[in-house]
Protein backbone atom coordinates (compact mmCIF):
# COMPACT_ATOMS: atom_id res chain seq x y z
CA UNK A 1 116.06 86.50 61.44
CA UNK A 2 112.20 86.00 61.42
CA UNK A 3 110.63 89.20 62.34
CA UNK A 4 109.00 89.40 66.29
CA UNK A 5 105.28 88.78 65.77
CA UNK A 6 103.95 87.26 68.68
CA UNK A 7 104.10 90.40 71.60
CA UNK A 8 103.82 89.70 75.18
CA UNK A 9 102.08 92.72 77.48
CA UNK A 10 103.25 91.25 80.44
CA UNK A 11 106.88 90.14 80.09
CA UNK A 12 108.48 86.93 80.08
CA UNK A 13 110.67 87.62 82.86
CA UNK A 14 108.09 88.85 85.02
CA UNK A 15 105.75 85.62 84.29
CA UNK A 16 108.85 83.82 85.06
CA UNK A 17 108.36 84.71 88.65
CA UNK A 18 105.10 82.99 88.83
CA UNK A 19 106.24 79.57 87.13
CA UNK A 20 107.03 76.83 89.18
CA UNK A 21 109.61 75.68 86.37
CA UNK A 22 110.32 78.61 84.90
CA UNK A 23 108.67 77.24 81.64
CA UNK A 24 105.19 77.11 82.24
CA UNK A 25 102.26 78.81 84.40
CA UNK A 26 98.74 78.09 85.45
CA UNK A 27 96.03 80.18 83.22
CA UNK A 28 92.60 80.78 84.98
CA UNK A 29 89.91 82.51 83.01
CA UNK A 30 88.39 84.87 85.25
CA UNK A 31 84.86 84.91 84.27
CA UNK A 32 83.88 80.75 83.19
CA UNK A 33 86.73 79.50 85.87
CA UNK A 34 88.36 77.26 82.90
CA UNK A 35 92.01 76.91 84.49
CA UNK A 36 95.11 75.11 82.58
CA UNK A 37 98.80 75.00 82.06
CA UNK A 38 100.43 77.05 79.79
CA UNK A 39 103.61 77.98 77.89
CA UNK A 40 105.54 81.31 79.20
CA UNK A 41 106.10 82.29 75.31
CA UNK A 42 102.35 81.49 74.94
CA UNK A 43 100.89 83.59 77.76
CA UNK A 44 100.28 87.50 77.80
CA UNK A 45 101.29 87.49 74.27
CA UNK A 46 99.21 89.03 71.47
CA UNK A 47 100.09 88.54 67.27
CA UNK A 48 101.29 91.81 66.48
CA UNK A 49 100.66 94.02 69.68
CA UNK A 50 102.97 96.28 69.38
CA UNK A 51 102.89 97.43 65.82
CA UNK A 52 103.35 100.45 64.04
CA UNK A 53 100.50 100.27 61.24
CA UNK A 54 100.99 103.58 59.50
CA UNK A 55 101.77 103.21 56.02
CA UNK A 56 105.65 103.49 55.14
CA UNK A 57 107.33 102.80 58.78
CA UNK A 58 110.92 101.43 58.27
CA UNK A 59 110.39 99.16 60.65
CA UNK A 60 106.74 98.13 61.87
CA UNK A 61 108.43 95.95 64.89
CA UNK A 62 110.43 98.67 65.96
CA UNK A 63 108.32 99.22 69.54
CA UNK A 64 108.71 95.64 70.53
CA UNK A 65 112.31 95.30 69.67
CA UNK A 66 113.26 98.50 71.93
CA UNK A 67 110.65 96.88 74.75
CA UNK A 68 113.11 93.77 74.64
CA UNK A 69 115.96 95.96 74.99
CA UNK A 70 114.33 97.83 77.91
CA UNK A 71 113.48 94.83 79.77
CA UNK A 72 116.94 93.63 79.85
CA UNK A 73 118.04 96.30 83.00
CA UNK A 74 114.15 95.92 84.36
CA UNK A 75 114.92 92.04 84.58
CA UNK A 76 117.90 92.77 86.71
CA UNK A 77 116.40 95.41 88.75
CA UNK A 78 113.39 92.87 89.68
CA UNK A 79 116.05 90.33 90.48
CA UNK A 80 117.48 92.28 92.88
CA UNK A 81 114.32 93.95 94.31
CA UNK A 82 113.25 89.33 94.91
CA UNK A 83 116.51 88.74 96.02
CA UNK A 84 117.24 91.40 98.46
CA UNK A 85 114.99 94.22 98.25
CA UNK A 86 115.01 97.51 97.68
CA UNK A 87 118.01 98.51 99.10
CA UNK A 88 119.39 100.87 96.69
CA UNK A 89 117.95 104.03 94.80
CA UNK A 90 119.19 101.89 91.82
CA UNK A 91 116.57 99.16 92.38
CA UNK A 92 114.07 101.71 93.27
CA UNK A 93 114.32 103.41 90.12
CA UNK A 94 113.89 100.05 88.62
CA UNK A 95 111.09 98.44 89.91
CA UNK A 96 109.40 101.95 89.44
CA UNK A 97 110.02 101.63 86.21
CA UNK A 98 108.67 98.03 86.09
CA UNK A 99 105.42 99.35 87.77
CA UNK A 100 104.62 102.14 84.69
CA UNK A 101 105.12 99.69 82.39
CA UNK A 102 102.48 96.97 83.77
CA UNK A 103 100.26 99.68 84.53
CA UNK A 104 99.94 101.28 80.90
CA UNK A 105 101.07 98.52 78.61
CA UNK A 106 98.25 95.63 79.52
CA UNK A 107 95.27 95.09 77.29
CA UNK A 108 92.72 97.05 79.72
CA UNK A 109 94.54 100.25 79.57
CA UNK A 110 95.15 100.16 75.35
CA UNK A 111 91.65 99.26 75.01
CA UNK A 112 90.60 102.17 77.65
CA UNK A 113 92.68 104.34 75.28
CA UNK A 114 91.56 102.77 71.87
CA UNK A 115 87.82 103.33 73.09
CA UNK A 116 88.23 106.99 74.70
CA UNK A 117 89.70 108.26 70.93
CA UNK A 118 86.80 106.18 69.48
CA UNK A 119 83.94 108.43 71.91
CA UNK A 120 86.03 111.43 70.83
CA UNK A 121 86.05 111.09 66.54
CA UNK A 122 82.48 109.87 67.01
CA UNK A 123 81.21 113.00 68.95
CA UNK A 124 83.59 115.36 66.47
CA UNK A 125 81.65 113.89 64.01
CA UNK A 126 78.30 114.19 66.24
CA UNK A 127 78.69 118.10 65.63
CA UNK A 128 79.42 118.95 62.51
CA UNK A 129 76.78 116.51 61.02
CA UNK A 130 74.36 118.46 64.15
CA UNK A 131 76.00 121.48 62.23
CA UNK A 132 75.27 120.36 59.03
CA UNK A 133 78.82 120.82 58.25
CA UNK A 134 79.05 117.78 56.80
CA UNK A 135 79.00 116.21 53.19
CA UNK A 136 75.12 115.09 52.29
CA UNK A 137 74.70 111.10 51.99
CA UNK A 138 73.96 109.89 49.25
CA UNK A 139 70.15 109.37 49.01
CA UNK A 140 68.81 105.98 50.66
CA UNK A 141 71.84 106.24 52.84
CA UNK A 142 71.09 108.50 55.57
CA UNK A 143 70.38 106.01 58.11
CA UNK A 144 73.56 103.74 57.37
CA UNK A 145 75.63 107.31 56.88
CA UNK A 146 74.60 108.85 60.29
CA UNK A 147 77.63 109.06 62.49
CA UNK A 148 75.81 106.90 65.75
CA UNK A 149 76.02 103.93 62.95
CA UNK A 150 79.44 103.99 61.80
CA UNK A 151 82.33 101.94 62.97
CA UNK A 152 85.45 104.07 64.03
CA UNK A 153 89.15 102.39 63.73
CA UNK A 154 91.90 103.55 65.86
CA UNK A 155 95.45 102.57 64.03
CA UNK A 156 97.33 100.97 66.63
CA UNK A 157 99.94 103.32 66.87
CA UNK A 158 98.36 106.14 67.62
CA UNK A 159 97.17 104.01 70.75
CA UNK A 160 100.29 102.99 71.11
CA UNK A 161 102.00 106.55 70.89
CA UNK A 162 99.06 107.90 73.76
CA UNK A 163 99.88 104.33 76.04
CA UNK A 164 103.86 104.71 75.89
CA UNK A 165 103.91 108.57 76.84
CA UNK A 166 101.41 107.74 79.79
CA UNK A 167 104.26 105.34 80.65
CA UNK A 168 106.82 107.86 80.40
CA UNK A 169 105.52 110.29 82.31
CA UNK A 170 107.95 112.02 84.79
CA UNK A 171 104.77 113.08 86.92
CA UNK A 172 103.47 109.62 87.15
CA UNK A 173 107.53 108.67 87.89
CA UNK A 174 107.50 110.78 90.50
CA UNK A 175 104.47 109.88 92.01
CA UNK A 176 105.23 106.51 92.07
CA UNK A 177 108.46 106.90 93.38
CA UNK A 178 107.28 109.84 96.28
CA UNK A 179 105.19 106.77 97.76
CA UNK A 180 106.28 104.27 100.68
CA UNK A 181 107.47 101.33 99.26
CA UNK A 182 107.46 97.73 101.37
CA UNK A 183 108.42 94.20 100.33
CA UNK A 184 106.10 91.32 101.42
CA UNK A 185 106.84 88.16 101.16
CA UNK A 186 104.38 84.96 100.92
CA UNK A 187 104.77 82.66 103.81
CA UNK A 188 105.56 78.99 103.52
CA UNK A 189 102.57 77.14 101.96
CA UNK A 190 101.08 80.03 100.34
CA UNK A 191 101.98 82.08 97.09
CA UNK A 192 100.85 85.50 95.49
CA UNK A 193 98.96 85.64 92.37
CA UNK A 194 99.29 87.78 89.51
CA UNK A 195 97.24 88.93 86.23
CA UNK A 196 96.38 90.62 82.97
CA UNK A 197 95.99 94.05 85.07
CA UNK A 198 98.84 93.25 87.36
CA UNK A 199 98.77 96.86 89.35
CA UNK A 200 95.89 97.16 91.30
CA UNK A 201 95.14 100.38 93.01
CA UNK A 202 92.75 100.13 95.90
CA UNK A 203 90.97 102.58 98.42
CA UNK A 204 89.52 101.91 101.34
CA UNK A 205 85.83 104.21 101.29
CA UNK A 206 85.09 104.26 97.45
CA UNK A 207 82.18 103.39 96.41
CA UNK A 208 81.39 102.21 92.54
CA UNK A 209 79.23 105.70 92.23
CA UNK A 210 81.72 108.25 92.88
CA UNK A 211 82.10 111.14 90.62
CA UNK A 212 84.91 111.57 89.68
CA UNK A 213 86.79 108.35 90.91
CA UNK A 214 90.12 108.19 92.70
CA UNK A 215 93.63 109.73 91.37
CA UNK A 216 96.98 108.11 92.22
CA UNK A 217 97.94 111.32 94.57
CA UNK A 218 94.73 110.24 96.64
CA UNK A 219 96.64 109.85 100.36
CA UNK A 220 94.40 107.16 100.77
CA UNK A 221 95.58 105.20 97.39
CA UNK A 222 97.43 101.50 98.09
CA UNK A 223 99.06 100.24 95.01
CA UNK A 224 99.94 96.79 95.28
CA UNK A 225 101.85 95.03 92.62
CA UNK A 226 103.21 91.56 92.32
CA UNK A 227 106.66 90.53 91.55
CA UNK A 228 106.79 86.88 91.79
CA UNK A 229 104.86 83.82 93.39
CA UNK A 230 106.89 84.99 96.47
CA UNK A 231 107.35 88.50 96.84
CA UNK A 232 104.89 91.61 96.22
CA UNK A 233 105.35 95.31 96.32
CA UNK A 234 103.31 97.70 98.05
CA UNK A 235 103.11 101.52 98.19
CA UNK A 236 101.14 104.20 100.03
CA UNK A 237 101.30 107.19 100.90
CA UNK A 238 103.22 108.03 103.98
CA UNK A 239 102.24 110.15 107.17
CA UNK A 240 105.40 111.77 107.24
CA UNK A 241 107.38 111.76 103.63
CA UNK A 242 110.58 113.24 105.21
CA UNK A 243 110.82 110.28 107.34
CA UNK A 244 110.44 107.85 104.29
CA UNK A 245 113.66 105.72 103.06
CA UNK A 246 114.18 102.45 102.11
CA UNK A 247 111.36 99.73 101.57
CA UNK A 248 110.75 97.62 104.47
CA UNK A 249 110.64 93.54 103.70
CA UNK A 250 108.96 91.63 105.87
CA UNK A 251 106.68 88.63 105.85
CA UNK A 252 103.51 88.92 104.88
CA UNK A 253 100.50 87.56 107.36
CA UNK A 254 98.07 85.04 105.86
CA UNK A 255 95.53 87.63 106.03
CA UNK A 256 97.57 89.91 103.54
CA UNK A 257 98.31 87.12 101.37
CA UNK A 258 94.49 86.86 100.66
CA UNK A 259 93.77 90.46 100.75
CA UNK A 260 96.52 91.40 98.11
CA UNK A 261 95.43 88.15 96.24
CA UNK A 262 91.88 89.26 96.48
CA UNK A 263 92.88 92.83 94.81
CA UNK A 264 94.72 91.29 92.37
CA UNK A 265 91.56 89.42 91.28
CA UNK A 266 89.51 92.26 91.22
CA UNK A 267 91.87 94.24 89.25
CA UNK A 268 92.22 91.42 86.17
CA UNK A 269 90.76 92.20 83.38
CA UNK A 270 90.08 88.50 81.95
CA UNK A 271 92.90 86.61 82.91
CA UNK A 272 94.61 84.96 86.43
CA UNK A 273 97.94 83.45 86.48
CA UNK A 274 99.03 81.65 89.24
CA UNK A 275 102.21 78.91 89.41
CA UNK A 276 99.95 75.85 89.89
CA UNK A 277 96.77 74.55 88.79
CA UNK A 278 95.76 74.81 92.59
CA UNK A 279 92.39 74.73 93.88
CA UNK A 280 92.91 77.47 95.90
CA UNK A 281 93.71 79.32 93.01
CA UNK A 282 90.96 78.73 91.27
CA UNK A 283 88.45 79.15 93.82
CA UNK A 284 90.01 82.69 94.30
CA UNK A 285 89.37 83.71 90.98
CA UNK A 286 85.87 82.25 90.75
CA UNK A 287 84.97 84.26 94.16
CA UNK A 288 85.85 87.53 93.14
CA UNK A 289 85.11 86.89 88.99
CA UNK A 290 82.11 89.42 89.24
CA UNK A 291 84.24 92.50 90.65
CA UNK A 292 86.11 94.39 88.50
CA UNK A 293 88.27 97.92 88.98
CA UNK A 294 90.11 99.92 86.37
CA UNK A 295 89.39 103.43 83.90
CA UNK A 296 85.76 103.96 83.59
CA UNK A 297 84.66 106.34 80.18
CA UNK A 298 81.15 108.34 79.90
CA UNK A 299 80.37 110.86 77.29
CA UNK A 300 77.54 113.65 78.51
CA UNK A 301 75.52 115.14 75.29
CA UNK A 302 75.27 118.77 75.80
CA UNK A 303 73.06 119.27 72.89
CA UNK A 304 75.62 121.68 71.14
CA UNK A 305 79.19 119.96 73.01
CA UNK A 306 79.94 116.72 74.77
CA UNK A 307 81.90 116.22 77.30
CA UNK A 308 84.09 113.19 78.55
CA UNK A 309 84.81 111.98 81.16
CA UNK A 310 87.56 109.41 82.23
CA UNK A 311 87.50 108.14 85.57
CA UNK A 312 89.61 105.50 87.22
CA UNK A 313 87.59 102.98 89.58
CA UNK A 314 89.87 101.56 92.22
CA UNK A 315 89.90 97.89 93.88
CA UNK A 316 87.03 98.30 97.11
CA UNK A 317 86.73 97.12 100.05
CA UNK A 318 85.14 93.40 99.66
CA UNK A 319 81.78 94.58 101.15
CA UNK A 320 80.99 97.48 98.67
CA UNK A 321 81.06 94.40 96.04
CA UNK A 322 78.54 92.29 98.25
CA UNK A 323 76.15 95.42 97.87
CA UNK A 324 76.46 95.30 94.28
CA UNK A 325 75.47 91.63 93.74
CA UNK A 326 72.79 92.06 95.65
């Protein structure tokens, strides 16, 4: 058997949700509007995405093989959470399960990650040469030598050993699972959309220049997530958690449909997906192409230590993205 090469970050059952055909689903580029129909085993798939690149691993495939095992029981919970809701702590646990994995395992997040360890071997390497703790270059190479000039790799599986142990995290489970959880469902004529960055975490008074940006345990924190063209989850944090059970399912208004839609725009990172080449669809994705949400790094030079910083910029309100265009 030929060895798994091409790796999907969002899986195929999941996009499955969003295909009219279950073969197929509509691409739309987020920033250039180019929109077209695409393969399922083509989409959200990267050559090699998963690998372990360290020199001597038995098996370099061994990530995406146990994913595929994974998603087996997360394909059944999700069919169950479409089909009749949450209804059980069974499906619960599932779909919370579902909702750590497109959170962490999506393109944004490993590149947040590849790009936080790259600020942090780059100002390592700040000090020491600041220190002079460093081997001279050799002469006529200073410039090309200095540490603000060099190129800094991250092997993939050290980004992928930091991404999968976010994923894991019983805190983050917990979290997750402590919030209110409601099924909406798309109304007749309509249909949810999904993306690269499928879980999009909004808050209502953010603004783009806060501090320290939002955390999950924020009370004010909605997460809404997507399951198929026709169904979409949404937590928050309740009032009253000893009164919280079972999701509700209900209908979703019109208004909702857009709002979530709009959120789920925001969140992508490049890339749209809905389960026709719709107008609608596109004109969505073209309205909202120039707002953006996810983790936002800095790195402060202390002269003698740096310090990073990694904060997470939620989905806004629409207005506090009409300031920024202006």
């Amino acid at each position: 058997m030929p060895e798994p090469r091409k790796h999907h970050y969002l899986s195929q059952f999941y996009l499955r949700g969003f295909s009219v055909n279950g073969r197929s689903i509509c691409q739309i580029e987020k920033r250039g509007g180019r929109a077209y129909v695409s393969s399922i085993r083509d989409t959200a798939a990267t050559r090699d995405y998963h690998e372990l690149d360290y020199p001597g691993a038995d098996d370099p495939n061994v990530v995406e093989k146990r994913l595929a095992q994974i998603e087996t029981t997360l394909a059944e919970g999700l069919r169950r959470a479409i089909e009749s809701g949450i209804a059980t702590p069974e499906t619960h646990t599932k779909i919370i399960e579902l909702v750590t994995l497109l959170r962490v395992r999506v393109p944004a997040f490993k590149t947040s990650i590849e790009a936080f360890l790259q600020k942090v071997v780059r100002s390592v390497g700040v000090m020491l040469e600041r220190r002079g703790e460093l081997p001279a270059a050799p002469k006529g190479f200073d410039d090309l030598l200095r540490m603000e000039n060099l190129s800094i790799t991250i092997s993939n599986w050290k980004i992928l050993e930091i991404m999968f142990k976010i994923a894991a995290d019983r805190r983050l489970f917990d979290m997750l699972t402590a919030m209110k959880p409601a099924i909406l469902r798309a109304p007749e004529g309509t249909f949810f959309l999904t993306c690269d960055q499928p879980v999009a975490l909004f808050h209502p008074t953010a603004f783009s220049t806060d501090a320290y940006g939002v955390r999950l345990a924020d009370p004010a924190i909605e997460v809404s997530v997507p399951l198929s063209s026709r169904v979409l989850l949404f937590l928050s944090w309740p009032t009253n958690p000893a009164a919280v059970s079972y999701a509700t399912d209900r209908e979703a208004t019109i208004h909702e449909v857009v709002e979530f839609n709009r959120r789920t725009v925001v969140m992508a990172d490049s890339l749209v997906f809905a389960p026709e080449l719709s107008q609608w669809a596109v004109v969505t994705a073209a309205r909202y192409s120039h707002c953006s949400a996810g983790v936002d790094l800095d790195v402060l030079d202390g002269g003698g230590d740096f310090l990073h910083l990694a904060r997470f910029r939620p989905v806004m309100r629409p207005d506090r993205y009409d300031a920024l265009s202006n």
